[in-house]
C-alpha atoms as a PDB file:
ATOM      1  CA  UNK A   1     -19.345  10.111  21.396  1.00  0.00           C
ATOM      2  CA  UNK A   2     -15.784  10.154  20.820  1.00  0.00           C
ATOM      3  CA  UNK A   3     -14.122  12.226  18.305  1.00  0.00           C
ATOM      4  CA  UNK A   4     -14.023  10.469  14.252  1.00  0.00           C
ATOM      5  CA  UNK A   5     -12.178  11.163  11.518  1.00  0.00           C
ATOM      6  CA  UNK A   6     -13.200  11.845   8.088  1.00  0.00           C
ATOM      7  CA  UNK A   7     -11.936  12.740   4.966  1.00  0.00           C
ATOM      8  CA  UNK A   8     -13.343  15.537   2.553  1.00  0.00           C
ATOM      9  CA  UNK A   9     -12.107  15.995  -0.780  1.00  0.00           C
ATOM     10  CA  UNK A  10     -13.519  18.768  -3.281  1.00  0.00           C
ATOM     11  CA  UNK A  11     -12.840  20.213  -6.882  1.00  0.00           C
ATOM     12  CA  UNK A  12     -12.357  23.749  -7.330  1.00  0.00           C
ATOM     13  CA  UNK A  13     -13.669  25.450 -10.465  1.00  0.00           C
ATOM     14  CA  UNK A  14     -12.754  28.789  -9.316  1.00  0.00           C
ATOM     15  CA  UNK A  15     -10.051  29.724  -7.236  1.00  0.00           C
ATOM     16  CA  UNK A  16     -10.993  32.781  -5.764  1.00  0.00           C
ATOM     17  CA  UNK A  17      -9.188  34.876  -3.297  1.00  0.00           C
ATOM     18  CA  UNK A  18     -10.308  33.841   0.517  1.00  0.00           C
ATOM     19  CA  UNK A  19     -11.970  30.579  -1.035  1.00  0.00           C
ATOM     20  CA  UNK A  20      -9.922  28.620   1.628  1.00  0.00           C
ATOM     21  CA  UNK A  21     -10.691  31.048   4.381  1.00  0.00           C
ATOM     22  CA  UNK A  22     -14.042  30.740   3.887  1.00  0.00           C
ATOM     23  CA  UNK A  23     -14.342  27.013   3.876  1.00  0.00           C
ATOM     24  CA  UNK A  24     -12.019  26.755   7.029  1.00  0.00           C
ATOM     25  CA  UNK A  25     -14.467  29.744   8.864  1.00  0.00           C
ATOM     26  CA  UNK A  26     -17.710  27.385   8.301  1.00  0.00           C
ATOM     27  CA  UNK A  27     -15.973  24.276   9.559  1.00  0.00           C
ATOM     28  CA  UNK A  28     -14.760  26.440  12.601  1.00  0.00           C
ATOM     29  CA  UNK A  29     -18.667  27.470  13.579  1.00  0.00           C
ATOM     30  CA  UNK A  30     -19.239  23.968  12.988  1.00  0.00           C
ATOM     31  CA  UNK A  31     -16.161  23.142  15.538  1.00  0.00           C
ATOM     32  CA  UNK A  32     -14.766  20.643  12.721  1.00  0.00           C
ATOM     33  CA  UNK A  33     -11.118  20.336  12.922  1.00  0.00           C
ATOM     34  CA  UNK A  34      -8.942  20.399  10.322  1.00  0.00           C
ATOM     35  CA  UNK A  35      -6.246  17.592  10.751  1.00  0.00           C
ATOM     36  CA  UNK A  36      -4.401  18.083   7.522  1.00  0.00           C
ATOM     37  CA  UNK A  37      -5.252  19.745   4.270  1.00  0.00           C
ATOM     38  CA  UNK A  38      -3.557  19.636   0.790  1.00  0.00           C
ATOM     39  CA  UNK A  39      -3.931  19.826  -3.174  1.00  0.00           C
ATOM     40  CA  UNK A  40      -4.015  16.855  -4.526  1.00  0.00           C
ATOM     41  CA  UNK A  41      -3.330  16.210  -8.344  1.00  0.00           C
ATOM     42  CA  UNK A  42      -4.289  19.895  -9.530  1.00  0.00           C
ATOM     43  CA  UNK A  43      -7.485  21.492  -8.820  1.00  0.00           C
ATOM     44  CA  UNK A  44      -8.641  19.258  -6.009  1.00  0.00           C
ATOM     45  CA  UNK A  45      -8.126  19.509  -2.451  1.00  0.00           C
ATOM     46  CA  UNK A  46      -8.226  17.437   0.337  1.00  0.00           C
ATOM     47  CA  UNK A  47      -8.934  17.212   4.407  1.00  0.00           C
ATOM     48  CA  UNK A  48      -8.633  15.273   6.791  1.00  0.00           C
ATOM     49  CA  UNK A  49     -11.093  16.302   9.402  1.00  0.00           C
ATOM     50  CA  UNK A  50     -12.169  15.717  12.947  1.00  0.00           C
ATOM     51  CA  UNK A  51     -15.400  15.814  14.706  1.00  0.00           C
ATOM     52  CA  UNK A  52     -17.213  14.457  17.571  1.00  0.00           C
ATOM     53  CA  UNK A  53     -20.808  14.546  16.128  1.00  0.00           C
ATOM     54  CA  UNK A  54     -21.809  12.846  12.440  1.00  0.00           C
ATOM     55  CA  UNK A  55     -24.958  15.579  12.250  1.00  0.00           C
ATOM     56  CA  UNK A  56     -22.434  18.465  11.840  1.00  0.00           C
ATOM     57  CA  UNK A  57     -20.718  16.340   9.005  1.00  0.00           C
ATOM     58  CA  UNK A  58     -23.927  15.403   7.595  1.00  0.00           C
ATOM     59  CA  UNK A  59     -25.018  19.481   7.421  1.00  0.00           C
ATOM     60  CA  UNK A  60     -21.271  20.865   6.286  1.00  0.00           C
ATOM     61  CA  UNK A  61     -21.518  18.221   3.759  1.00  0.00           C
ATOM     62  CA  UNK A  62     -25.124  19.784   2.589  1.00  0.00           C
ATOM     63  CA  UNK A  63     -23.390  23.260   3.143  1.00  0.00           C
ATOM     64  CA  UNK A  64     -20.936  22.700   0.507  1.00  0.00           C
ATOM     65  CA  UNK A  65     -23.266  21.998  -2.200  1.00  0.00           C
ATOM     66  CA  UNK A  66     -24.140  25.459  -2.249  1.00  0.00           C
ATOM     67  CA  UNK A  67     -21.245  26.588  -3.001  1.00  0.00           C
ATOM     68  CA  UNK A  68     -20.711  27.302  -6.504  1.00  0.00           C
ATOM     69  CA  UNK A  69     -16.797  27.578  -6.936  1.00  0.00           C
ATOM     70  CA  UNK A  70     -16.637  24.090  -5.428  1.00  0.00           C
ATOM     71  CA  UNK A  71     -17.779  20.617  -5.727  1.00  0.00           C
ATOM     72  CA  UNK A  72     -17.508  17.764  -3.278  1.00  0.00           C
ATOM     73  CA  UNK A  73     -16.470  14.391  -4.136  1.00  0.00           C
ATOM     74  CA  UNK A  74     -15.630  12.597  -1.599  1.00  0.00           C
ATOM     75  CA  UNK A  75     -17.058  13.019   2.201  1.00  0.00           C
ATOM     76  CA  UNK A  76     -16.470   9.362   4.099  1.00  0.00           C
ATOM     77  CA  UNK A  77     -14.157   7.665   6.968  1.00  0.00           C
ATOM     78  CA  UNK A  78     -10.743   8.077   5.452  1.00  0.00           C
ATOM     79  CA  UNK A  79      -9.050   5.287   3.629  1.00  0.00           C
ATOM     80  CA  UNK A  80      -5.318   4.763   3.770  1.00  0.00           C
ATOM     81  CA  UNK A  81      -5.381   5.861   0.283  1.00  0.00           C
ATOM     82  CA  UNK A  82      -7.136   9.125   1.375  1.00  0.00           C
ATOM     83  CA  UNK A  83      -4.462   9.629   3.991  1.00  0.00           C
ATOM     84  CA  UNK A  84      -1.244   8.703   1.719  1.00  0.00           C
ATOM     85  CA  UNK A  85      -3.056  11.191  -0.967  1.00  0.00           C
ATOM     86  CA  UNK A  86      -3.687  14.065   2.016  1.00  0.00           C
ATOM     87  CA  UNK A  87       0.100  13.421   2.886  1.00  0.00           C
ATOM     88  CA  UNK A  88       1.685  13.117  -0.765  1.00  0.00           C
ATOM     89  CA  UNK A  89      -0.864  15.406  -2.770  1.00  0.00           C
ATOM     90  CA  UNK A  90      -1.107  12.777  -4.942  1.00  0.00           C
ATOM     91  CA  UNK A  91      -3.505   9.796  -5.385  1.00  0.00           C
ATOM     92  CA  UNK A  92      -1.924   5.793  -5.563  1.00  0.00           C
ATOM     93  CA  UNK A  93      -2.927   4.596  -8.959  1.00  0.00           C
ATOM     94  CA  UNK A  94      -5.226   1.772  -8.350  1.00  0.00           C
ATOM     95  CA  UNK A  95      -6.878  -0.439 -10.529  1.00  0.00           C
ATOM     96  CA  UNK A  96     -10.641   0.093 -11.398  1.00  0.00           C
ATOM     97  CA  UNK A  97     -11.333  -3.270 -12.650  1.00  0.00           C
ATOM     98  CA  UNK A  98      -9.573  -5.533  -9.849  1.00  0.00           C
ATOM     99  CA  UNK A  99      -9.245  -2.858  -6.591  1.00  0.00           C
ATOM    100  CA  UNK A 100      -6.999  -4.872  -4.667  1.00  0.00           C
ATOM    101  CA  UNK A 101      -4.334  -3.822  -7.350  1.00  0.00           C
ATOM    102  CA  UNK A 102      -1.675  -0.898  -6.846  1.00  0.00           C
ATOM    103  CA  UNK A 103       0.724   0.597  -9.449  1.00  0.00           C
ATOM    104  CA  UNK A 104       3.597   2.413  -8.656  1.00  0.00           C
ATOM    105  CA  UNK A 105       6.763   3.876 -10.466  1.00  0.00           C
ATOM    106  CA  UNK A 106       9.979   4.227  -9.434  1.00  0.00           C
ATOM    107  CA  UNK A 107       9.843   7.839  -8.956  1.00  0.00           C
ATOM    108  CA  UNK A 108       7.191   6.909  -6.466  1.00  0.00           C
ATOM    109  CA  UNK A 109       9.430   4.925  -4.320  1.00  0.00           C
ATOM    110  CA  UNK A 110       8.714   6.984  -1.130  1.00  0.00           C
ATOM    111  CA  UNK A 111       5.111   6.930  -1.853  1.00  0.00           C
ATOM    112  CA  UNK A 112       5.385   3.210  -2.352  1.00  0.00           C
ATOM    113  CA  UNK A 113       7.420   3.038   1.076  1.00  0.00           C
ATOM    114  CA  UNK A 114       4.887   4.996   2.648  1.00  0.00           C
ATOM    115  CA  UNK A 115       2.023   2.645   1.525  1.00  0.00           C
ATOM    116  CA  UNK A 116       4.038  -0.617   2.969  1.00  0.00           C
ATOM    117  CA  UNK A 117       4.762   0.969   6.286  1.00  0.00           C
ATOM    118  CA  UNK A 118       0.877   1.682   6.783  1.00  0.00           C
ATOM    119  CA  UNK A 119      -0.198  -1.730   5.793  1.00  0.00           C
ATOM    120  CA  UNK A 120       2.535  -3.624   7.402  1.00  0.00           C
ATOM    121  CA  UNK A 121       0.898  -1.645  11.062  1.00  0.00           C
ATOM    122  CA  UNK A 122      -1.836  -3.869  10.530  1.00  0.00           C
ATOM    123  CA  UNK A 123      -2.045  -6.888  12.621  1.00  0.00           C
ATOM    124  CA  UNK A 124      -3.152 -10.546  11.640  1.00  0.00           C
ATOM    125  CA  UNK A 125      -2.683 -12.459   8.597  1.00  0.00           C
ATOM    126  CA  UNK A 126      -1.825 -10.574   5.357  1.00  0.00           C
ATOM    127  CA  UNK A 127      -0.503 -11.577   1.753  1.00  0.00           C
ATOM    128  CA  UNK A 128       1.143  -8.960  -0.193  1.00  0.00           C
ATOM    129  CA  UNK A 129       2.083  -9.706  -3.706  1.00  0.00           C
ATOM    130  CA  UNK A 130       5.038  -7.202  -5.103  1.00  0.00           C
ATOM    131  CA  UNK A 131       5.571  -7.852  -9.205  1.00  0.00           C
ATOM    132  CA  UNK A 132       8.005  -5.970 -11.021  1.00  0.00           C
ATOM    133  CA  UNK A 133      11.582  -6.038 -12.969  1.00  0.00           C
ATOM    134  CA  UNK A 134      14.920  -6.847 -11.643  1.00  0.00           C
ATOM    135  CA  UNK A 135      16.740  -3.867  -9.933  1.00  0.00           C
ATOM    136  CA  UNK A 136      13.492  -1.636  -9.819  1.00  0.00           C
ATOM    137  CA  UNK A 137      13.844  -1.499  -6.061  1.00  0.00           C
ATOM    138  CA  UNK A 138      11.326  -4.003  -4.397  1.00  0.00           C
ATOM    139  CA  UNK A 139      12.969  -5.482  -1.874  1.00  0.00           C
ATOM    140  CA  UNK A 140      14.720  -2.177  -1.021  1.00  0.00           C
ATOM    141  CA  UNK A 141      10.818  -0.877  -0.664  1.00  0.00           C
ATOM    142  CA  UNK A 142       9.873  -4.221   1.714  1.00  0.00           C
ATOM    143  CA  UNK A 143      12.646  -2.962   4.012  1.00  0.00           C
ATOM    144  CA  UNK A 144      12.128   0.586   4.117  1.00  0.00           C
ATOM    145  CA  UNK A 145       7.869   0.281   4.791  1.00  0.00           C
ATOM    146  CA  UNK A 146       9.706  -2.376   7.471  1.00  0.00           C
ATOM    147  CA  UNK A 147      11.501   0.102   9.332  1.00  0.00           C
ATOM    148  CA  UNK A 148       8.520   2.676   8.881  1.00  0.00           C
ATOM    149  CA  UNK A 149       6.443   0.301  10.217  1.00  0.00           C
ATOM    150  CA  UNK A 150       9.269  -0.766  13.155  1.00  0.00           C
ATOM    151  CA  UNK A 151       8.930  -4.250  12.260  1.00  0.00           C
ATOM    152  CA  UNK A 152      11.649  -6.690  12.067  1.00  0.00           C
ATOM    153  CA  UNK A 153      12.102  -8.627   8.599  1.00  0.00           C
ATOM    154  CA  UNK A 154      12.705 -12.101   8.044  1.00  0.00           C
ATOM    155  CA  UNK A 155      14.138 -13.173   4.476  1.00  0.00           C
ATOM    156  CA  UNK A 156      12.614 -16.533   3.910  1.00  0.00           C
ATOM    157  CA  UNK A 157      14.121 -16.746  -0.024  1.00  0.00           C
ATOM    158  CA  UNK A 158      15.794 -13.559  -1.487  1.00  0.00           C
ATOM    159  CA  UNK A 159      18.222 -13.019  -4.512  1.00  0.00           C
ATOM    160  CA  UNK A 160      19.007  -9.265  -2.713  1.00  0.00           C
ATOM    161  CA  UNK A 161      22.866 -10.063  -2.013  1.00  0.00           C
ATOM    162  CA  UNK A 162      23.046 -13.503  -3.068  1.00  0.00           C
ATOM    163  CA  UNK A 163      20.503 -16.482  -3.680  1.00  0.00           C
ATOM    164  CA  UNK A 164      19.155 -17.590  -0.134  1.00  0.00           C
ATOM    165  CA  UNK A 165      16.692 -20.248   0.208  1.00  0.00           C
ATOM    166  CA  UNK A 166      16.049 -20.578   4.109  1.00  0.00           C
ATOM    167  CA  UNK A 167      15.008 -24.458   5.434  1.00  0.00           C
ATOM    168  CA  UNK A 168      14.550 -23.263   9.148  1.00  0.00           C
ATOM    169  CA  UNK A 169      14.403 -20.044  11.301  1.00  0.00           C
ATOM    170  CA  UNK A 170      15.503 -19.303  14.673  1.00  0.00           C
ATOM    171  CA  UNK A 171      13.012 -18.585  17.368  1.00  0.00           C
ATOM    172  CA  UNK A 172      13.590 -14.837  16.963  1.00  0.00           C
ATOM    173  CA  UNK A 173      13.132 -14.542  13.193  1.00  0.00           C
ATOM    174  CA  UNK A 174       9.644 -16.461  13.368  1.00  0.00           C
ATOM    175  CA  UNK A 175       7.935 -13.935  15.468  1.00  0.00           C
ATOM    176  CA  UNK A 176       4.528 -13.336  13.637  1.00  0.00           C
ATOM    177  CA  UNK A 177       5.060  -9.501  14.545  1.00  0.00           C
ATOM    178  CA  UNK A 178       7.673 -10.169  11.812  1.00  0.00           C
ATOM    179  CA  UNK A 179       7.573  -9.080   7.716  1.00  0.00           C
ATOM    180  CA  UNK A 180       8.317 -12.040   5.925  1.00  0.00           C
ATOM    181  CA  UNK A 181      10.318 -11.657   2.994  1.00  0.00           C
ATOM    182  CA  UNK A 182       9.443 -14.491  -0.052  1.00  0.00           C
ATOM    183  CA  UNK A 183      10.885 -14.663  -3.394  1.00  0.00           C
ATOM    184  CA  UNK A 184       8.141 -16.466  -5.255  1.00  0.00           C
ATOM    185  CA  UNK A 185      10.796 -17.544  -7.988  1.00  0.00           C
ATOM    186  CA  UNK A 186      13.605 -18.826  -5.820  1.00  0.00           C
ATOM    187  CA  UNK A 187      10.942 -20.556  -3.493  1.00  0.00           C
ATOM    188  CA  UNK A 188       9.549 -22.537  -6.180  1.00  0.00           C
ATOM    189  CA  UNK A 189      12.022 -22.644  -8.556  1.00  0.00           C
ATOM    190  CA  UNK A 190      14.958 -23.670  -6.279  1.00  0.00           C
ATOM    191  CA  UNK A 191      12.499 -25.125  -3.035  1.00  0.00           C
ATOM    192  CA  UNK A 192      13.784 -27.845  -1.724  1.00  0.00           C
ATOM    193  CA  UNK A 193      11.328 -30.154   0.648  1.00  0.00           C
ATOM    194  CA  UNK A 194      12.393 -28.598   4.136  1.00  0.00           C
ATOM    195  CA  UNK A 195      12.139 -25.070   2.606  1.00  0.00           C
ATOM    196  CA  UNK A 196       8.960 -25.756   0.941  1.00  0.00           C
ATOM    197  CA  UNK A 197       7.698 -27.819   4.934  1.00  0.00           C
ATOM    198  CA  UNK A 198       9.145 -23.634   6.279  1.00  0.00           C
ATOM    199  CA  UNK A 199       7.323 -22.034   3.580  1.00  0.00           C
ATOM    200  CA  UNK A 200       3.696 -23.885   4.568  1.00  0.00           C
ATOM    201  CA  UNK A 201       4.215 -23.401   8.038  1.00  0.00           C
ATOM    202  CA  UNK A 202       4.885 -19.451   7.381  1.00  0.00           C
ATOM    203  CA  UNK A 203       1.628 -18.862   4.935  1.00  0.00           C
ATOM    204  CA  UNK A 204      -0.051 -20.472   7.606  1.00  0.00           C
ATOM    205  CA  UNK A 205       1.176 -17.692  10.579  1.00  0.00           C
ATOM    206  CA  UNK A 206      -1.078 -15.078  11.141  1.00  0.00           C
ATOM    207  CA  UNK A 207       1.593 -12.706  10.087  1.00  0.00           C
ATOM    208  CA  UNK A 208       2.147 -10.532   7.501  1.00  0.00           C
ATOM    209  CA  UNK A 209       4.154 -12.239   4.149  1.00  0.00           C
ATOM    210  CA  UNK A 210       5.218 -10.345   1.256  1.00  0.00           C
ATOM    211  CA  UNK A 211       6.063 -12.348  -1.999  1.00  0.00           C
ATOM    212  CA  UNK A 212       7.978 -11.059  -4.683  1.00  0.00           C
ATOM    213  CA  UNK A 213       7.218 -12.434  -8.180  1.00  0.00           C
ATOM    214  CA  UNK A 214       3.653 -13.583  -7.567  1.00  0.00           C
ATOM    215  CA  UNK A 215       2.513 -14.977 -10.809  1.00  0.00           C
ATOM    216  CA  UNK A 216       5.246 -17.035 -10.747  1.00  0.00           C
ATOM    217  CA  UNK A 217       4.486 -18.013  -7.208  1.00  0.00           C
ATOM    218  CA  UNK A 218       0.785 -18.924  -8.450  1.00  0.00           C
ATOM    219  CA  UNK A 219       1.676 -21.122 -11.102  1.00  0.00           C
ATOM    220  CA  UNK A 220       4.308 -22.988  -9.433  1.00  0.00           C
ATOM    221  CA  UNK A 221       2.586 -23.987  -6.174  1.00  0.00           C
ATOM    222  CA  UNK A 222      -0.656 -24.538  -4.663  1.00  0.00           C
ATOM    223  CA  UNK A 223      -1.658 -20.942  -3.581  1.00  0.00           C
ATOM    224  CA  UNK A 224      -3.719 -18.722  -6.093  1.00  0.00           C
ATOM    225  CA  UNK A 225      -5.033 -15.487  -6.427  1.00  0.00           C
ATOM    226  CA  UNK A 226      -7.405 -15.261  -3.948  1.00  0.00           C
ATOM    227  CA  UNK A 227      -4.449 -16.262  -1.295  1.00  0.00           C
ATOM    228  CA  UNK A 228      -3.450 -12.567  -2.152  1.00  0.00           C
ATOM    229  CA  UNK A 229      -4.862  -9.294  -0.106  1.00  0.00           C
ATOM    230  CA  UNK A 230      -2.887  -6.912  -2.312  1.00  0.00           C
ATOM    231  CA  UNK A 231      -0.876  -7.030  -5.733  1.00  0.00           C
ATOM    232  CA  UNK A 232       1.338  -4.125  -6.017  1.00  0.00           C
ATOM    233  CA  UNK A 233       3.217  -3.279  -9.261  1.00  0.00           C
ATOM    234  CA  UNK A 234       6.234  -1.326  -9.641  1.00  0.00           C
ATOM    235  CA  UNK A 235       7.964  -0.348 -12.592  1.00  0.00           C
ATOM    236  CA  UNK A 236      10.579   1.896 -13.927  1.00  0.00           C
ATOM    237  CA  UNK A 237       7.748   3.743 -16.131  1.00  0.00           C
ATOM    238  CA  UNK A 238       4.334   3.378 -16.541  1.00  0.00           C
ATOM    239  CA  UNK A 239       4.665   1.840 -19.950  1.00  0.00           C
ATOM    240  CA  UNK A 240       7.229  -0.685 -18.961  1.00  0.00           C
ATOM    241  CA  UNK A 241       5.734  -4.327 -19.107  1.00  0.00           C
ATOM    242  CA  UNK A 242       6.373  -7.013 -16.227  1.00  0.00           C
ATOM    243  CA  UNK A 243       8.039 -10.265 -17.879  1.00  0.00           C
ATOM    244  CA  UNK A 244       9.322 -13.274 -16.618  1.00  0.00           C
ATOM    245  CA  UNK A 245      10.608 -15.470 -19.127  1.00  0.00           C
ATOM    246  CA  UNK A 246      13.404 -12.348 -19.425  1.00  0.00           C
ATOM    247  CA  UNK A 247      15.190 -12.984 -16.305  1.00  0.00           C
ATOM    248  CA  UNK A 248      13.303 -16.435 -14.519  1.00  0.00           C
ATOM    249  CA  UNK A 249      16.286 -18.701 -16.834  1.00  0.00           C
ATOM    250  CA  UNK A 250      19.092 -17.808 -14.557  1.00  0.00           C
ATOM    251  CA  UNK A 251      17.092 -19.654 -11.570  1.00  0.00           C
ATOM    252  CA  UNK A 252      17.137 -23.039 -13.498  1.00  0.00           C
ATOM    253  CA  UNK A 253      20.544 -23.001 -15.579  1.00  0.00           C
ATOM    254  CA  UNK A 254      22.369 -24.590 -12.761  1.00  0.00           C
ATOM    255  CA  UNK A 255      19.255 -27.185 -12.110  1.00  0.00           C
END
């Protein structure tokens, strides 16, 4: 058996000198590795560990609950969230009711980047849905987890220097190793019929698209929520709310 990864996260209730020590000693006997370790958000910590046998997991994990200064919460196969928290020492606010939803602020941004970089790795099809104000850094964020990621992106529709609405793409630029970049106002709002013939043939790539302004993208063609693998939000604050009728009337003055 080859060696797995898991992630361990616990609450401390006391923090007592050698706590630490001690937990690291027991994992040692148990020849668990300790990847990376870190507090995340206040009195919890997390590891990422290594180990080539499950039983030893299974019995640290059993272990631990007798130890009264600590609790576990979390022993599994690590999640990218469990890495990004592990990494950042904090967690990525998801949403409880709909889990395929992400929130981030802008004073998050490198969290944020972080987060695209991982997911944009992945191979195959993928729809990413991006909401958020003008100017709050989105497409900045799209390029950034691009070059994390060393992946080449393709605008498709963009308002990032100046309005583009693509109606072809060289050979190069439709690679499916690519990012695809979509505005989901300009494609719908603006689309014209050989941009809208690009745009079908791209959400039908196995490749991975991110779309900017998704609701908007939703209502205004044929693709809905369930096209979607992840929504992520990003705002200025956490109180700021994401609205469109503010800033979609500058796409359709000139129509």
């Amino acid at each position: 058996m080859g060696n797995k990864q898991w992630y361990m996260e616990y609450k401390i209730h006391k923090n007592r000198p050698g706590l630490l020590g001690d937990i690291a000693s027991m994992l040692g006997m148990l020849e668990v590795n300790i990847i990376t370790i870190n507090g995340v958000e206040g009195k919890t910590r997390g590891m990422l560990l290594e180990s080539d046998d499950d039983e030893k997991i299974r019995l640290m994990g059993q272990m631990l609950e007798k130890v009264d200064n600590i609790t576990v919460s979390a022993l599994r196969s690590p999640r990218l969230v469990d890495i990004l928290a592990v990494r950042h020492g904090r967690y990525i606010d998801r949403d409880s009711d709909d889990q395929k939803t992400f929130r981030f602020t802008r004073d998050e941004l490198g969290l944020l980047v972080d987060f695209l970089g991982e997911v944009f790795k992945r191979e195959g099809n993928q729809v990413i849905g991006l909401r958020g104000m003008p100017r709050v850094g989105k497409t900045e964020s799209i390029i950034a987890g691009s070059v994390c990621a060393m992946k080449r992106w393709t605008f498709v529709s963009s308002t990032l220097l100046r309005q583009t609405v693509r109606s072809q793409l060289s050979e190069d630029e439709m690679n499916p190793n690519n990012v695809f970049i979509i505005d989901g106002i300009v494609s719908t709002i603006r689309s014209n019929e050989k941009h809208y013939q690009l745009l079908q043939e791209i959400m039908e790539m196995p490749c991975t698209k991110v779309i900017e302004h998704p609701d908007v993208f939703m209502k205004e063609s044929e693709f809905d929520y369930n096209s979607f693998d992840i929504i992520i939000e990003l705002r200025n604050n956490p109180e700021e709310e994401i609205v469109y009728d503010t800033f979609t009337t500058s796409y359709t003055d000139d129509l």
